[in-house]
C-alpha atoms as a PDB file:
ATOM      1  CA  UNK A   1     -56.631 -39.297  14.551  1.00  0.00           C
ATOM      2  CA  UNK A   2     -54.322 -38.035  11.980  1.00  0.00           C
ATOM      3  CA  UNK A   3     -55.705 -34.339  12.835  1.00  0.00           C
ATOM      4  CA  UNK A   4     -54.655 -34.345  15.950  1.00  0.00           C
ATOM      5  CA  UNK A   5     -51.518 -35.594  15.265  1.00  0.00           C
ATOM      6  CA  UNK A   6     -50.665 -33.066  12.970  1.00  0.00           C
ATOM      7  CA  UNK A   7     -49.695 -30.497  15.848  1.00  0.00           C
ATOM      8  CA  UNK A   8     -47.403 -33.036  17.622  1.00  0.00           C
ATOM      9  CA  UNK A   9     -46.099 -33.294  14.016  1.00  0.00           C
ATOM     10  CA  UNK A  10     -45.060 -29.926  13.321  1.00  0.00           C
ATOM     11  CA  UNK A  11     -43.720 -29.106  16.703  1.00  0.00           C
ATOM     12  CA  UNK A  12     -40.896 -32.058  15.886  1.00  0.00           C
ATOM     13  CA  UNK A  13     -40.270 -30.556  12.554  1.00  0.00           C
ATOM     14  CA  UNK A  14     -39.979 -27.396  14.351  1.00  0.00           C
ATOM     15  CA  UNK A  15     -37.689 -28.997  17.177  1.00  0.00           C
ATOM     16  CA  UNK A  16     -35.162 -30.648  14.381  1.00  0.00           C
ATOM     17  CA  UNK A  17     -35.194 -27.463  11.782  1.00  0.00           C
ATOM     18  CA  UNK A  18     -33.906 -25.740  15.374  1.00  0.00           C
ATOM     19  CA  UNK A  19     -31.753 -28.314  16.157  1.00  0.00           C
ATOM     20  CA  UNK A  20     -30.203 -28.113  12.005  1.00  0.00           C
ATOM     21  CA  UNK A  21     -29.726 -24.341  13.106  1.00  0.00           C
ATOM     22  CA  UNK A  22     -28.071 -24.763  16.019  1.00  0.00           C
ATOM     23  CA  UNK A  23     -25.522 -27.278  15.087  1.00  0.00           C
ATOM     24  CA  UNK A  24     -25.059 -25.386  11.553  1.00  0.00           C
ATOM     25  CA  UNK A  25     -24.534 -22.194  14.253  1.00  0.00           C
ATOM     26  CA  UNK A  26     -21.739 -24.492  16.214  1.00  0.00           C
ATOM     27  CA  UNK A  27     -19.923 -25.508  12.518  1.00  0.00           C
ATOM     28  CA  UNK A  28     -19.394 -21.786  11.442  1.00  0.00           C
ATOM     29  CA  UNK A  29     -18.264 -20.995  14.867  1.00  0.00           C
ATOM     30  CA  UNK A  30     -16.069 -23.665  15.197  1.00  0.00           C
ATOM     31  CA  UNK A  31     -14.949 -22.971  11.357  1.00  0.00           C
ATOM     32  CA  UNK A  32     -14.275 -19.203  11.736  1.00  0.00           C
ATOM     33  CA  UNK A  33     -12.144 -19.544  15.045  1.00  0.00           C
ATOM     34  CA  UNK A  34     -10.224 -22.037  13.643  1.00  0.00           C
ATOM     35  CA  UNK A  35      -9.308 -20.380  10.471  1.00  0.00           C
ATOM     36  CA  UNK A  36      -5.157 -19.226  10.997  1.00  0.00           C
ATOM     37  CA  UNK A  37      -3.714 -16.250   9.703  1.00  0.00           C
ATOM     38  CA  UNK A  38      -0.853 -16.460   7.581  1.00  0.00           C
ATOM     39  CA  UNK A  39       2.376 -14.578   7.539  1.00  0.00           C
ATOM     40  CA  UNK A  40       4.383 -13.986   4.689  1.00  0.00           C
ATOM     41  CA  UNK A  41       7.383 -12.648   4.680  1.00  0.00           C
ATOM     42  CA  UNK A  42       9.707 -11.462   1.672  1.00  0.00           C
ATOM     43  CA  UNK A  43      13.314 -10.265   1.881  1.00  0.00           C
ATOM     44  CA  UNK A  44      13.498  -6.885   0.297  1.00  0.00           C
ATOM     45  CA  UNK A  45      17.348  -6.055   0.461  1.00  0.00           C
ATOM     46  CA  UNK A  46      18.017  -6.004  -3.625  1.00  0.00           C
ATOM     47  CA  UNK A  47      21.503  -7.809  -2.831  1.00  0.00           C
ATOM     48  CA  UNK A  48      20.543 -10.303  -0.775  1.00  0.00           C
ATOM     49  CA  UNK A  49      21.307 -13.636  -2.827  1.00  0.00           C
ATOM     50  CA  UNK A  50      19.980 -16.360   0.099  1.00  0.00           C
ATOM     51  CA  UNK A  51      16.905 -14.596   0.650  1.00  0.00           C
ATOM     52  CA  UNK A  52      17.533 -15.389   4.321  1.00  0.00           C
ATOM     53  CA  UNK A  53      16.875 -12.885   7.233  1.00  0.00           C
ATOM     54  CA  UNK A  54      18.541 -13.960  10.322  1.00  0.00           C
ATOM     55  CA  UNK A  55      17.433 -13.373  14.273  1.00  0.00           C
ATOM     56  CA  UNK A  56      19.002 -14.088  17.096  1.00  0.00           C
ATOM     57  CA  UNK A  57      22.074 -15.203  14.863  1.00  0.00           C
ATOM     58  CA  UNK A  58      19.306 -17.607  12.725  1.00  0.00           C
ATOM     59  CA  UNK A  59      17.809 -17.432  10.315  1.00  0.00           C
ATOM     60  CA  UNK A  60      13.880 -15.972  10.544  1.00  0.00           C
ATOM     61  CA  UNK A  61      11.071 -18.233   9.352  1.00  0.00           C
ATOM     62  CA  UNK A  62       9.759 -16.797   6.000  1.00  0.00           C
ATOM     63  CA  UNK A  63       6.105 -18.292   6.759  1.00  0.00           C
ATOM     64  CA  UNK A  64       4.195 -18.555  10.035  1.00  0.00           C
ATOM     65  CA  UNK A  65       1.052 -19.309  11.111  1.00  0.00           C
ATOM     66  CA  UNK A  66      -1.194 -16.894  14.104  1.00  0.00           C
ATOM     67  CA  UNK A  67      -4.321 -17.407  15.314  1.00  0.00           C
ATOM     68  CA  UNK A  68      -5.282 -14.212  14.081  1.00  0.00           C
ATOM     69  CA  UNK A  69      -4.166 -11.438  11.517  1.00  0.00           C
ATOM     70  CA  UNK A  70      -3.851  -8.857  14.083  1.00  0.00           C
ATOM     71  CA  UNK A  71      -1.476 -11.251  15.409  1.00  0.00           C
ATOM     72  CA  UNK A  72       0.805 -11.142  13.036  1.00  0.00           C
ATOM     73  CA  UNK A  73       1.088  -7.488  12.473  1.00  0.00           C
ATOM     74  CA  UNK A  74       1.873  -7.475  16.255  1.00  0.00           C
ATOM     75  CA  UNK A  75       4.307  -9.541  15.653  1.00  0.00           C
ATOM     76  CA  UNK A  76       5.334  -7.789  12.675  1.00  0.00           C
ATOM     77  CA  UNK A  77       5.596  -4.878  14.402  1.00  0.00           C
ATOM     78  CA  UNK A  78       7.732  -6.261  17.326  1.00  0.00           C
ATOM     79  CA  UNK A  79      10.138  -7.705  14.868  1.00  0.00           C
ATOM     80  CA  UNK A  80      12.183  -4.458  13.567  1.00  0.00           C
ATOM     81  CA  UNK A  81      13.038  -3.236  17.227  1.00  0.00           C
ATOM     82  CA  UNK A  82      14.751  -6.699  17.655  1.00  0.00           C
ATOM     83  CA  UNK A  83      16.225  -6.876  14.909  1.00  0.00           C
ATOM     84  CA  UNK A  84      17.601  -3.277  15.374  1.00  0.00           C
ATOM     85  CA  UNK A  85      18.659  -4.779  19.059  1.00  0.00           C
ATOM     86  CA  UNK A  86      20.916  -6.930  17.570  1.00  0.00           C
ATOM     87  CA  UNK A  87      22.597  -4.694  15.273  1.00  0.00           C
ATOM     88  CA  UNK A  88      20.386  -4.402  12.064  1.00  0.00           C
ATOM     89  CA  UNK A  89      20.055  -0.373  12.453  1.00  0.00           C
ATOM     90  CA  UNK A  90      18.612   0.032   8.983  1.00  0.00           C
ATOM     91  CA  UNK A  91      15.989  -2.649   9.607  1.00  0.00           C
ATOM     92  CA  UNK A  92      12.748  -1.762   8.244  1.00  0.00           C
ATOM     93  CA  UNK A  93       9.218  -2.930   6.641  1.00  0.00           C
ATOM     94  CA  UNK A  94       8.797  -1.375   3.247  1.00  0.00           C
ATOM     95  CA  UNK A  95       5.214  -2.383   2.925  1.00  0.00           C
ATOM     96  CA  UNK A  96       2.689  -4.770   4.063  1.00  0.00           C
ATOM     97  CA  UNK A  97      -0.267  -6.471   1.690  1.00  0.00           C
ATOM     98  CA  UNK A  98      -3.168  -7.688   4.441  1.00  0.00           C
ATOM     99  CA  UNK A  99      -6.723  -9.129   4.116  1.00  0.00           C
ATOM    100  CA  UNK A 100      -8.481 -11.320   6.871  1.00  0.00           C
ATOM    101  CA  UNK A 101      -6.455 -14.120   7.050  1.00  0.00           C
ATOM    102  CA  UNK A 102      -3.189 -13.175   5.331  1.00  0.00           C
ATOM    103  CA  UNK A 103      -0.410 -10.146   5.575  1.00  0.00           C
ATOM    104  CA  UNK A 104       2.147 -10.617   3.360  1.00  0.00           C
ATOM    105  CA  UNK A 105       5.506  -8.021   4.455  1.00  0.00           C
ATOM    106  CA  UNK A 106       8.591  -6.999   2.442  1.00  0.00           C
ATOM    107  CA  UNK A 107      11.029  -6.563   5.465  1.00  0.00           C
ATOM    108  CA  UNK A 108      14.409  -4.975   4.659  1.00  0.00           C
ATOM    109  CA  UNK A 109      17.460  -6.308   6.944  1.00  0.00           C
ATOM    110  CA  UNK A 110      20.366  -4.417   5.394  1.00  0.00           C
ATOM    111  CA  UNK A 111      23.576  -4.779   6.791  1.00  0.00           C
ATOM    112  CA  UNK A 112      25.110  -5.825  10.951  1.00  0.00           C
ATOM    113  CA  UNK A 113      26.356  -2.267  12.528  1.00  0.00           C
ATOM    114  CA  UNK A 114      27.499  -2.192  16.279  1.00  0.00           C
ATOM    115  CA  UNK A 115      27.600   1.313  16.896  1.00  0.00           C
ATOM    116  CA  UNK A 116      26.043   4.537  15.406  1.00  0.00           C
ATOM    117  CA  UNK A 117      26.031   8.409  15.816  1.00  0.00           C
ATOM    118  CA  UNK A 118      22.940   9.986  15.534  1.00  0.00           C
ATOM    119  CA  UNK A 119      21.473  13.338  14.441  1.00  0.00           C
ATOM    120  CA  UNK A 120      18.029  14.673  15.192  1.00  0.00           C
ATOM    121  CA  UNK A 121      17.539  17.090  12.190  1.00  0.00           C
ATOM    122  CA  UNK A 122      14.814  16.588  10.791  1.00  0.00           C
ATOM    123  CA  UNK A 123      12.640  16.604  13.455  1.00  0.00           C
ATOM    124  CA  UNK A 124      11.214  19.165  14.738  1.00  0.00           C
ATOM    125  CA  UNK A 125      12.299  20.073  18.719  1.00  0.00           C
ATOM    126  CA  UNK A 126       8.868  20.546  19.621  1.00  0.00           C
ATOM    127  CA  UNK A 127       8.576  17.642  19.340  1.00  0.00           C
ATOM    128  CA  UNK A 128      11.225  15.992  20.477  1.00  0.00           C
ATOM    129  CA  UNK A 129      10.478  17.890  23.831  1.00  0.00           C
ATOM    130  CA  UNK A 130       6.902  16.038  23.880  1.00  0.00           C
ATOM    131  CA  UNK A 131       8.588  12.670  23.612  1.00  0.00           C
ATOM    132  CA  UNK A 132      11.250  13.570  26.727  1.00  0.00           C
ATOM    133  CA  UNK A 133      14.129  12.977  23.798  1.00  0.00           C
ATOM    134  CA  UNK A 134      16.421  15.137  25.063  1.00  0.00           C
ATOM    135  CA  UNK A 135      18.947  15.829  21.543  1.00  0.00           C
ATOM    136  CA  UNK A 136      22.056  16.507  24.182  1.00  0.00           C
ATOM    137  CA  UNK A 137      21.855  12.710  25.346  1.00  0.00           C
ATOM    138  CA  UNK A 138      21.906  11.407  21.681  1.00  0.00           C
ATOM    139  CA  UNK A 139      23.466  13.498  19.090  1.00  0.00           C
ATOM    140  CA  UNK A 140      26.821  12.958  18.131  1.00  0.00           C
ATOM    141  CA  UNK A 141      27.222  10.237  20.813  1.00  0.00           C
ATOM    142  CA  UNK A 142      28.072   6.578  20.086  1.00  0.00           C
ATOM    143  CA  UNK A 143      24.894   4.591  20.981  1.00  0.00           C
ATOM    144  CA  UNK A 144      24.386   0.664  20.833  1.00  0.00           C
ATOM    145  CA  UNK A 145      21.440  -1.638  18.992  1.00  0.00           C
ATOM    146  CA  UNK A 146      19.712  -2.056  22.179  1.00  0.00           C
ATOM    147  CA  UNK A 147      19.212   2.262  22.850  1.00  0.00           C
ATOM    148  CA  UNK A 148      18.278   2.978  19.525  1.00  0.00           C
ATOM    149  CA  UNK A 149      15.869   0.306  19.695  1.00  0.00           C
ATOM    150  CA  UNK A 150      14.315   1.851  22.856  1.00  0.00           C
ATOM    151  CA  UNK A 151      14.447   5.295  21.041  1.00  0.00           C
ATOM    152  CA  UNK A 152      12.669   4.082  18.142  1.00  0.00           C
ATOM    153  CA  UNK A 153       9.863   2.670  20.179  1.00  0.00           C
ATOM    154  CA  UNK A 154       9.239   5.230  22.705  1.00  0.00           C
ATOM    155  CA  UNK A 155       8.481   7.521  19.473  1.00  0.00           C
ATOM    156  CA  UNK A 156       6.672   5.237  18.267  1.00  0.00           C
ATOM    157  CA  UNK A 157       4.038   4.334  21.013  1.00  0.00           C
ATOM    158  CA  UNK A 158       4.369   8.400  21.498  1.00  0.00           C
ATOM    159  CA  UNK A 159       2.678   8.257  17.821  1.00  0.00           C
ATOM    160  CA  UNK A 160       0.165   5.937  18.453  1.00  0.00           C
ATOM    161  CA  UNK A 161      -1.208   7.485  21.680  1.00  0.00           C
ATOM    162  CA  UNK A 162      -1.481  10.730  19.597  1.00  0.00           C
ATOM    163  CA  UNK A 163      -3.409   9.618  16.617  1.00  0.00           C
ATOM    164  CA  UNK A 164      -0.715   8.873  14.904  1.00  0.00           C
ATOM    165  CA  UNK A 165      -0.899   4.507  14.146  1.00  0.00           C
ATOM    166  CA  UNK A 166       1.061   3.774  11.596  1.00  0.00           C
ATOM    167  CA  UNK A 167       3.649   5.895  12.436  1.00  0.00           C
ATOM    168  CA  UNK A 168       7.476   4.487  11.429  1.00  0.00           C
ATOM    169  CA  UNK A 169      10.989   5.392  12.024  1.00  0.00           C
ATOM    170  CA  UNK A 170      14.080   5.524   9.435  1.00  0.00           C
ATOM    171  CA  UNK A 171      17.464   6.375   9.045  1.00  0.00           C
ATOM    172  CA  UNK A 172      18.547   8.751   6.237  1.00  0.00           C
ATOM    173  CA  UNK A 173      22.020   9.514   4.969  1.00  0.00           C
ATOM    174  CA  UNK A 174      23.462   6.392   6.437  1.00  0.00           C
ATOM    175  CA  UNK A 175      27.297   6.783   5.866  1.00  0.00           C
ATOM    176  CA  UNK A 176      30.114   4.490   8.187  1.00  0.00           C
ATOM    177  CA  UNK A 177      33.183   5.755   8.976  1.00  0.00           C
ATOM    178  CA  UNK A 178      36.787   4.623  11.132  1.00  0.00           C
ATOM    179  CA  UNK A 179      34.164   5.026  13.854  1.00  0.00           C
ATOM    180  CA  UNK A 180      31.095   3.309  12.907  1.00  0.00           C
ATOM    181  CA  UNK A 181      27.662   4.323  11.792  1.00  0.00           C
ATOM    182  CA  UNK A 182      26.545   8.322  10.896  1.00  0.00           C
ATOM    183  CA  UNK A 183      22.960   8.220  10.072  1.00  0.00           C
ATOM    184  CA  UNK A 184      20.320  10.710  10.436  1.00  0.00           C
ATOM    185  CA  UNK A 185      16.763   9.421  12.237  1.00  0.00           C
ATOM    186  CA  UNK A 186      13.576   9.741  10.203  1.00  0.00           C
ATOM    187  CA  UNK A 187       9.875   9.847  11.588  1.00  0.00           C
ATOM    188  CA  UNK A 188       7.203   9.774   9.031  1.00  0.00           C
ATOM    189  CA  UNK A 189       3.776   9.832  11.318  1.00  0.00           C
ATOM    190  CA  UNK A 190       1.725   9.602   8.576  1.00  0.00           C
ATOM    191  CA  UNK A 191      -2.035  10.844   8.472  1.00  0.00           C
ATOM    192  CA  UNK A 192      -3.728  11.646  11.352  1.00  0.00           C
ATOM    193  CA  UNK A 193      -6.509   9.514  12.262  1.00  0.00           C
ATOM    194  CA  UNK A 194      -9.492  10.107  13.973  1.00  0.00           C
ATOM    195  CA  UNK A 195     -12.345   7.483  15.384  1.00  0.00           C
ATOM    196  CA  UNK A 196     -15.163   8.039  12.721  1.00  0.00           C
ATOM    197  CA  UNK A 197     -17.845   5.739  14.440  1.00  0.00           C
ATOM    198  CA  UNK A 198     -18.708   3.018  16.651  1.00  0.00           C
ATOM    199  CA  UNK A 199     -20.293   0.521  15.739  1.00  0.00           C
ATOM    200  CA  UNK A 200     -22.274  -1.840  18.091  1.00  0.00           C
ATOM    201  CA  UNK A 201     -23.237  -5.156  17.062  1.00  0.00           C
ATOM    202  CA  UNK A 202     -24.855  -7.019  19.666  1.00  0.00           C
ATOM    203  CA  UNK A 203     -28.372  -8.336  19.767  1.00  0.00           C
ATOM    204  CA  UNK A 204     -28.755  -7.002  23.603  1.00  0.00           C
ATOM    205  CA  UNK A 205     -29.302  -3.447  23.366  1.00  0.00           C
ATOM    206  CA  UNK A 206     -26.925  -0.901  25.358  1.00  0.00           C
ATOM    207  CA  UNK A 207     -26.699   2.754  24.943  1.00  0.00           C
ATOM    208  CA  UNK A 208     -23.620   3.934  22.989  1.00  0.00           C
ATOM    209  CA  UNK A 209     -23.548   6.477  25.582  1.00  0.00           C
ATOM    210  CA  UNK A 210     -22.126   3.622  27.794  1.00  0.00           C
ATOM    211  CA  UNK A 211     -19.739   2.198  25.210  1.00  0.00           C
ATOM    212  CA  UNK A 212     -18.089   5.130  24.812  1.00  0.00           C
ATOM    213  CA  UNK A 213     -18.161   6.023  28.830  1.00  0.00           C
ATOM    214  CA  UNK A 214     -16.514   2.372  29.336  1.00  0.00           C
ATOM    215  CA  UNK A 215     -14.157   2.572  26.725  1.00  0.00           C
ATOM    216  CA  UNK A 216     -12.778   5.951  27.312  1.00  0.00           C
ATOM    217  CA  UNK A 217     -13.572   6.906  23.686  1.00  0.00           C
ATOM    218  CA  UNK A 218     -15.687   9.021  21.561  1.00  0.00           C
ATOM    219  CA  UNK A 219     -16.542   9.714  17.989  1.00  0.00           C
ATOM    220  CA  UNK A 220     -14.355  12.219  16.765  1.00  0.00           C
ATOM    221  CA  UNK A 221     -11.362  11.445  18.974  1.00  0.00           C
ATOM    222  CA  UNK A 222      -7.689  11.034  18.015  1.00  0.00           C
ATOM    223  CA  UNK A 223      -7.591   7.082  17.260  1.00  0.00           C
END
């Protein structure tokens, strides 16, 4: 009697250890998706005494919460054209600590300008002609927040389609005058990257061959 049970017996220990899995499986799901990323940001201007940066005339929560940390480098990222919308030409992020659940930003405001003139120097025409910047509709003209915004992110996405992602854009030699703002504009483009690899990780094979077809990309290709 108790021999033949014994099969009957293991199959149920089988059945629960499965079971254990499964709902072990569904905690570490549940666990990792609802782990938040955390954004930190500090105030890098070396006079500011309030530590406060403000947006859309208030002032910007120092601490946020995204679902994800690519999140909040999208955000991030998002955050200097508005604030250079709104008058904050010189906004910038000196540098950005980041890990899987955390960035942590130093974000430089500096000061409220309405207007600014512009000069192209220091980049190279070539260049410039790529983008469709054309230096006769900018230089030595008085621009607002809101075109120098769009400048700044039309080379910027330029960058980024080009292999260039963590490009950024600057002013140099900001000086203000009767007339406003004389600055000269800055792109660093920083290293060049290239895809290295893809990996798959899937436990259904499919060629790589179709990856890369699907996704338009290839190992070796500008990022």
């Amino acid at each position: 009697m108790k021999l033949t049970r014994l099969p009957a017996v293991k199959a149920m220990i089988r059945q629960l250890l499965s079971l254990l899995m499964l709902l072990l499986a569904i905690v570490a799901g549940n666990t990792a998706v609802a782990q938040k990323a955390t954004l930190v940001i500090i105030p890098a201007d070396s006079s500011a005494i309030t530590k406060t940066i403000l947006l859309d005339k208030k002032p910007l929560p120092l601490r946020q919460q995204f679902d994800r940390v690519d999140e909040a480098y999208t955000y991030l990222r998002k955050l200097i054209p508005r604030m250079q919308e709104q008058g904050y030409l010189a906004a910038s992020v000196d540098s950005v600590a980041m890990s899987d659940t955390a960035a942590t930003a130093w974000l430089y405001q500096g000061g409220l300008y309405q207007w600014a003139k512009l000069s192209f120097a220091k980049i190279p025409t070539a260049l410039l002609n790529s983008m469709n910047i054309s230096v006769r509709d900018w230089e030595q003209q008085i621009i607002g927040p809101s075109r120098y915004a769009a400048l700044t992110e039309r080379m910027l996405k330029y960058c980024e389609d080009n292999g260039y992602p963590f490009a950024h854009v600057s002013l140099d030699q900001l000086q203000r005058n009767e007339q406003g703002l004389q600055a000269e504009l800055v792109l660093d483009r920083g290293n060049l990257v290239y895809i290295d690899s893809l990996v798959i990780q899937s436990d259904v094979e499919v060629s790589r061959d179709f990856i890369q077809n699907y996704l338009g990309i290839r190992q070796g290709d500008l990022y």
